[in-house]
Protein backbone atom coordinates (compact mmCIF):
# COMPACT_ATOMS: atom_id res chain seq x y z
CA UNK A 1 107.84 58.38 99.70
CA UNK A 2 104.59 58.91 101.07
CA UNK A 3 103.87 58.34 104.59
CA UNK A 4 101.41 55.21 105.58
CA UNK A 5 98.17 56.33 107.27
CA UNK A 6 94.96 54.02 108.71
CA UNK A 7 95.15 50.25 108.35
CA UNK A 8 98.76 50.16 106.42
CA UNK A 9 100.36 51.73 109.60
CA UNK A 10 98.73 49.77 111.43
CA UNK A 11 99.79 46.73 110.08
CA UNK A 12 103.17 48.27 109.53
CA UNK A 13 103.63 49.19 113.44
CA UNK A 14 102.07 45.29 113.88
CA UNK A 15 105.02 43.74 112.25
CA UNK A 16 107.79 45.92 113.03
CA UNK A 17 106.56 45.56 116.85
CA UNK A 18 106.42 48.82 117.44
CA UNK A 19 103.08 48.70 119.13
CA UNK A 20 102.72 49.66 122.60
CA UNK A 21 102.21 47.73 125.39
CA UNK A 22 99.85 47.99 128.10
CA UNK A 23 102.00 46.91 131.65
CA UNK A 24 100.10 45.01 133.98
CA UNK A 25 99.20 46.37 137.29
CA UNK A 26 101.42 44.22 139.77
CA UNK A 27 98.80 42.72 142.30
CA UNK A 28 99.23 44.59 145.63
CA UNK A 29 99.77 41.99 148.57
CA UNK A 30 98.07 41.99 151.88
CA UNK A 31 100.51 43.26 154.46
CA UNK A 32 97.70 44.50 157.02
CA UNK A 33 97.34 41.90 160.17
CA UNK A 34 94.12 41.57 162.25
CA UNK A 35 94.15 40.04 165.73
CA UNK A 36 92.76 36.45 165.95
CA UNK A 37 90.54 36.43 168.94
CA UNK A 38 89.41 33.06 171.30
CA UNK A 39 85.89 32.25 172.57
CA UNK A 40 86.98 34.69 175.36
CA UNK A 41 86.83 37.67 173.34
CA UNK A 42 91.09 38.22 174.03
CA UNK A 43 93.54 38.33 171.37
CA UNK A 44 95.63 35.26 170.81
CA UNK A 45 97.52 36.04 167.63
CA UNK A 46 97.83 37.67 164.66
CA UNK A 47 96.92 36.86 160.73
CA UNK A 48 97.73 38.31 157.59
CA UNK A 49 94.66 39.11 155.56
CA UNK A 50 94.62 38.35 152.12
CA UNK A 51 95.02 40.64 149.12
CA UNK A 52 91.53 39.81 148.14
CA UNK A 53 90.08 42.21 151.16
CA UNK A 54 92.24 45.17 148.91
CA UNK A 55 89.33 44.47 145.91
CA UNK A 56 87.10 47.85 145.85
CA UNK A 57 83.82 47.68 146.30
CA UNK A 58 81.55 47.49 143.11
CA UNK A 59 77.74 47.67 144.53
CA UNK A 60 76.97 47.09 140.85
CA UNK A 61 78.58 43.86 140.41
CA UNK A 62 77.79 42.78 144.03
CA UNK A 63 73.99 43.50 142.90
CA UNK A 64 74.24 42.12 139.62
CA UNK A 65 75.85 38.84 141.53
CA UNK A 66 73.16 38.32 143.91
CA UNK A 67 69.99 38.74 141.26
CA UNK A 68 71.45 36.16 139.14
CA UNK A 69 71.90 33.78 142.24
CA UNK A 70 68.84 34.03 143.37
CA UNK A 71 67.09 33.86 139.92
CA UNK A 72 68.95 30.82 139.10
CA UNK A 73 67.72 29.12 142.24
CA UNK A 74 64.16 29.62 141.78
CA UNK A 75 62.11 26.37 140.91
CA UNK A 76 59.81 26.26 137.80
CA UNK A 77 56.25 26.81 138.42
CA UNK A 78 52.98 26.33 136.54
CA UNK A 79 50.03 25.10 136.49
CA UNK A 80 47.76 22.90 135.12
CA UNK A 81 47.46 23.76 131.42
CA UNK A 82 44.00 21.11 131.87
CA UNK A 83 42.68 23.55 134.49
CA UNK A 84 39.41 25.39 134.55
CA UNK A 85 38.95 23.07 130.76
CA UNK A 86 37.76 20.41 131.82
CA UNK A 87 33.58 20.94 131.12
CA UNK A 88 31.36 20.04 128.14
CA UNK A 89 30.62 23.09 126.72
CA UNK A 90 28.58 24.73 123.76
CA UNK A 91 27.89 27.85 122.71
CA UNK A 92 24.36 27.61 120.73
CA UNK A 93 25.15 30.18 118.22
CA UNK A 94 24.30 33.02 116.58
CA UNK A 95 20.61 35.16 116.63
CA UNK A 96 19.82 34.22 119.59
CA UNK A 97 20.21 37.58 122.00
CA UNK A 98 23.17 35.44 124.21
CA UNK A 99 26.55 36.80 124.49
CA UNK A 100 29.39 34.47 122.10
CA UNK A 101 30.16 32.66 125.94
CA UNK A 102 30.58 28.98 125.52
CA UNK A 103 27.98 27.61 128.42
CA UNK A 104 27.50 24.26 130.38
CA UNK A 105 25.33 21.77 128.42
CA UNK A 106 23.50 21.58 131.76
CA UNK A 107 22.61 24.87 133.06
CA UNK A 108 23.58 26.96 130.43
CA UNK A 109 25.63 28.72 133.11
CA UNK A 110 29.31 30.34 131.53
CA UNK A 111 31.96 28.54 131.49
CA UNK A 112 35.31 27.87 129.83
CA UNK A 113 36.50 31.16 129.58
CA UNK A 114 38.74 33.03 131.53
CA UNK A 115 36.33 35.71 132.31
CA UNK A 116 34.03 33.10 134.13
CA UNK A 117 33.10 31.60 137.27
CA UNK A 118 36.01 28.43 137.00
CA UNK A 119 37.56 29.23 133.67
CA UNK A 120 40.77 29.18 132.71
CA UNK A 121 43.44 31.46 133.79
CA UNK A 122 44.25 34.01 131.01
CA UNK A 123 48.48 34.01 130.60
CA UNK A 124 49.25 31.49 133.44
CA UNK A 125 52.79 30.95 134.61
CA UNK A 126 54.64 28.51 132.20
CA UNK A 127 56.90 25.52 133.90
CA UNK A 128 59.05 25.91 130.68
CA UNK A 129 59.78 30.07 131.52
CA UNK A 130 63.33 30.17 132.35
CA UNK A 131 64.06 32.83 134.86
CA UNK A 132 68.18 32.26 134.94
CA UNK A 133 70.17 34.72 134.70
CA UNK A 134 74.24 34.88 133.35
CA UNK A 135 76.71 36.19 135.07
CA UNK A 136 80.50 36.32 133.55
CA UNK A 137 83.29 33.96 135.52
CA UNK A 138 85.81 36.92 136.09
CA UNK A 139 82.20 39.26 137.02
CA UNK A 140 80.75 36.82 139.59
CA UNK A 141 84.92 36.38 141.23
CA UNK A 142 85.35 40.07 141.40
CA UNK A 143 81.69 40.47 143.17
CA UNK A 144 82.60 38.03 145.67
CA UNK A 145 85.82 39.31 146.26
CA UNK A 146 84.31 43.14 146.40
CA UNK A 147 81.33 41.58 148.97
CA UNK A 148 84.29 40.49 150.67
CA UNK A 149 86.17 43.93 150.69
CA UNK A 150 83.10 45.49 152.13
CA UNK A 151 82.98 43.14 155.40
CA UNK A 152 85.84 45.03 156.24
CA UNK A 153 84.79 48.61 155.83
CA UNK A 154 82.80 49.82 159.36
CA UNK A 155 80.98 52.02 157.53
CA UNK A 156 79.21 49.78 155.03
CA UNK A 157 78.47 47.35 158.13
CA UNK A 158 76.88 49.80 159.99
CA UNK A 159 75.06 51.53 156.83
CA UNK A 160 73.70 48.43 156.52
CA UNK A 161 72.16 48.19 159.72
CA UNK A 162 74.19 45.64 161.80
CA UNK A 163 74.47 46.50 165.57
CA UNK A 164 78.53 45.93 167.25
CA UNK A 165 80.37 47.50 169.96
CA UNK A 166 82.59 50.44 168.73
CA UNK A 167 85.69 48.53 170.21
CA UNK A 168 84.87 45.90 167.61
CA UNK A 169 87.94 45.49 164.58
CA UNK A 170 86.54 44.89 161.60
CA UNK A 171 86.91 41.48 159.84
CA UNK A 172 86.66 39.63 162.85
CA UNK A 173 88.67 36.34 162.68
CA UNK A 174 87.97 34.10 165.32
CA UNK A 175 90.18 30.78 166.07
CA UNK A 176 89.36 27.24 165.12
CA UNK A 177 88.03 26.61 168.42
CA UNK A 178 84.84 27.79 167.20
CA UNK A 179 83.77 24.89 165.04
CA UNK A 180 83.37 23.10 168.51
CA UNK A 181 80.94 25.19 170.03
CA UNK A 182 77.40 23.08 170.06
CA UNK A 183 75.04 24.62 172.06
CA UNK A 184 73.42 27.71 172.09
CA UNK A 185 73.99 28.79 174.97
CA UNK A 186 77.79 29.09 174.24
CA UNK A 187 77.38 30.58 171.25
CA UNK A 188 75.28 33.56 172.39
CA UNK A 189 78.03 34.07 175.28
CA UNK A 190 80.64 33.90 172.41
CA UNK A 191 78.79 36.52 170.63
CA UNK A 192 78.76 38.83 173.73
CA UNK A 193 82.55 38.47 174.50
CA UNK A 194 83.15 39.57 170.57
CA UNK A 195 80.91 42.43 171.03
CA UNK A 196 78.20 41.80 168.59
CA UNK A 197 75.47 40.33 170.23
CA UNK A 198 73.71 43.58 170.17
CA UNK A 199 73.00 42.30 166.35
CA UNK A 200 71.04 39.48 167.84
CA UNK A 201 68.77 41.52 169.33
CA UNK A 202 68.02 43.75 166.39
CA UNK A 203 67.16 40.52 164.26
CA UNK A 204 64.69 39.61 166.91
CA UNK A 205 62.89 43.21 167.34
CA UNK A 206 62.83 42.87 163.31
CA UNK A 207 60.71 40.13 162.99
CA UNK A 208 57.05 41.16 161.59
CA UNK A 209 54.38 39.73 159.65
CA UNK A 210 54.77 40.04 156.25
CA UNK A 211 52.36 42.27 154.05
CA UNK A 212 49.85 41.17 151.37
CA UNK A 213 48.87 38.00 150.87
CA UNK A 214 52.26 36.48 150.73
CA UNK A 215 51.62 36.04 154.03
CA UNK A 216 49.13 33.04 152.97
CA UNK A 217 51.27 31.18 151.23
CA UNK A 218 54.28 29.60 153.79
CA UNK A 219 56.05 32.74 154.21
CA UNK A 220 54.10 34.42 156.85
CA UNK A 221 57.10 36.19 158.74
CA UNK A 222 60.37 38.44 157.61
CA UNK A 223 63.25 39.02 159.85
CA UNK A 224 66.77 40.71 158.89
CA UNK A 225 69.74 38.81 158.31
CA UNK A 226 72.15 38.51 161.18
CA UNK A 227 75.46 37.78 161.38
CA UNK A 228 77.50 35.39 159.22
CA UNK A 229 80.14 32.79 160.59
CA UNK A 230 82.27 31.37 157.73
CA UNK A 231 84.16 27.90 158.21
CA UNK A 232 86.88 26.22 156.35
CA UNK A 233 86.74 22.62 156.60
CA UNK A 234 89.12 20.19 156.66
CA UNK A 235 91.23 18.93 153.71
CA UNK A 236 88.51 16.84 151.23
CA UNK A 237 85.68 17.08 154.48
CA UNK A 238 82.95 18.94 155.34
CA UNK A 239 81.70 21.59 157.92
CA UNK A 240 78.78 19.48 158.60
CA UNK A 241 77.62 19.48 162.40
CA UNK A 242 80.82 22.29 162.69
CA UNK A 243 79.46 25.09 165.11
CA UNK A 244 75.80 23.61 165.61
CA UNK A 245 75.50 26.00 168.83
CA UNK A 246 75.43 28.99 165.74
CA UNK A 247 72.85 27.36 163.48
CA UNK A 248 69.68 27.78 165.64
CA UNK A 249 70.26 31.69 166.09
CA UNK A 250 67.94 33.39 164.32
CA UNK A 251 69.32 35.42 161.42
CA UNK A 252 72.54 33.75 161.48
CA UNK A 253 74.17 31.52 159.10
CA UNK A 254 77.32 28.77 159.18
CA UNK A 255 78.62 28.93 155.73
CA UNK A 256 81.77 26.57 154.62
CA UNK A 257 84.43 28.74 152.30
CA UNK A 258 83.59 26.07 149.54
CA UNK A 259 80.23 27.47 149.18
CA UNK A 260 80.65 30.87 150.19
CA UNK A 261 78.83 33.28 147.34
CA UNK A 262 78.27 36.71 146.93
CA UNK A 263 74.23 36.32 147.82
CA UNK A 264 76.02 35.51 151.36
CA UNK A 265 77.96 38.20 152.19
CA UNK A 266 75.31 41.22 150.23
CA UNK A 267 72.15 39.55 151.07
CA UNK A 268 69.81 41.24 148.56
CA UNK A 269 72.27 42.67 146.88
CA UNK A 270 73.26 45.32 149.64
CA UNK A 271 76.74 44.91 150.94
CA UNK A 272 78.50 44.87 154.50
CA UNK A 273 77.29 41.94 156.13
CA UNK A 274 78.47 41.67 159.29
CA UNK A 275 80.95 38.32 159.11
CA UNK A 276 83.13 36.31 161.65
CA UNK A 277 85.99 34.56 159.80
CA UNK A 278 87.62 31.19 161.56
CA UNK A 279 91.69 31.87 161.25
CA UNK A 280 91.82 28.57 158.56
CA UNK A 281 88.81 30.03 156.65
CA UNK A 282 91.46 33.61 156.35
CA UNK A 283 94.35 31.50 155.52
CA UNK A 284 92.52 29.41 152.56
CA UNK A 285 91.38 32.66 150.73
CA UNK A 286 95.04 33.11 149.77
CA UNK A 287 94.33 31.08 146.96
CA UNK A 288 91.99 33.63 145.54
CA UNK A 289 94.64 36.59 145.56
């Protein structure tokens, strides 16, 4: 008999279930422990990280993560499709020497068009442009979790410019006592006792004023991103007035785990931000493993 070949073996192999199987990769669990440190800067324990600090890092998802976040918060913007119309305007026609321009009815002065003095705008922005962008479920997880991966690496934290002590153990997890901390003051000595105030002070030389005429329009100055302190709040509450001593820094941010995203740990789509962890907010990204 001959032998089956293409789609009959195929289907053959299908039914006979001879077809091999691809074995899943068994998830490889966290194991490596990182010293939870007080407001002191001393070690008072120990926590397991998380598998999800094993993810590589994919720059390309991390970037594709980011330009989708911060497409789909911009606001629509237009404007007035009335504007530079609103004249009574003729053009009095042909064989006459005048340019096709429709004119004033008093003054005979252009107007109208976009090439004149008040005229419309040629291809203004449209309210109804949508600039969103879509990003896969499973894409936008494994960006987060590879943003996360890179807060570990030294390397990508200091590539990206962030300023820290070389004693410094990278992720630094901080205890609970944190979320107390509610003046300034304390926090900047907290920051010096973990050995990364020196970050602080690059945020500050940073700040310049912006080029071009952006500069005109509510966004005069620029300054680097700082530091990032993630919370975990309590069961069904909030982080809300958690750590205010953090939140006037400049550069630095007090993000809850709920609402921790990618475009927070790679801001502009370059990873390694430099990021304290509270020991709950460690514990709580077990679920994602």
């Amino acid at each position: 008999m001959a032998e089956k070949t293409g789609k009959t073996a195929r289907k053959a192999s299908s039914k006979t279930g001879t077809r091999k199987k691809v074995a899943k990769k068994p998830v490889e669990k966290g194991g490596v422990t990182v010293p939870v440190l007080g407001l002191d800067g001393k070690k008072k324990g120990t926590v397991a990280l998380p598998p999800v600090f094993n993810t590589p890092v994919r720059a390309d998802l991390i970037h594709r993560a980011v330009v989708a976040a911060e497409a789909n918060r911009r606001q629509p913007y237009g404007s007035d499709p009335l504007a530079g119309t609103r004249h009574s305007v003729e053009w009095p026609g042909k064989g006459r020497g005048m340019a096709r321009t429709p004119r004033l009815k008093q003054g005979r002065r252009a107007a109208f068009v976009p090439n004149a003095v008040g005229g419309r705008r040629a291809f203004p922005p449209l309210v109804e442009k949508d600039y969103s962008k879509k990003v896969n479920v499973k894409e936008r997880r494994l960006a987060r979790a590879s943003a996360l991966a890179a807060t570990v690496d030294p390397e990508i934290v200091a590539a990206r410019g962030h300023r820290f002590s070389g004693d410094v153990r990278l992720p630094l997890v901080i205890s609970d006592e944190v979320e107390d901390v509610d003046t300034t003051k304390k926090a900047v000595e907290v920051l010096e006792k973990l050995g990364v105030a020196e970050d602080l002070e690059r945020v500050k030389e940073g700040r310049h004023v912006r080029a071009g005429r952006g500069k005109m329009r509510g966004r005069r100055y620029k300054q680097p991103r700082g530091p990032l302190l993630v919370l975990a709040p309590e069961e069904g509450g909030t982080t809300r007035g958690k750590a205010r001593g953090f939140r006037n820094l400049p550069g630095m941010e007090v993000v809850s785990i709920h609402t921790l995203g990618t475009h927070h740990l790679a801001p502009g789509g370059h990873p390694g931000r430099l990021t304290i962890y509270t020991e709950r907010a460690v514990k709580y990204m077990e679920r994602w493993s």
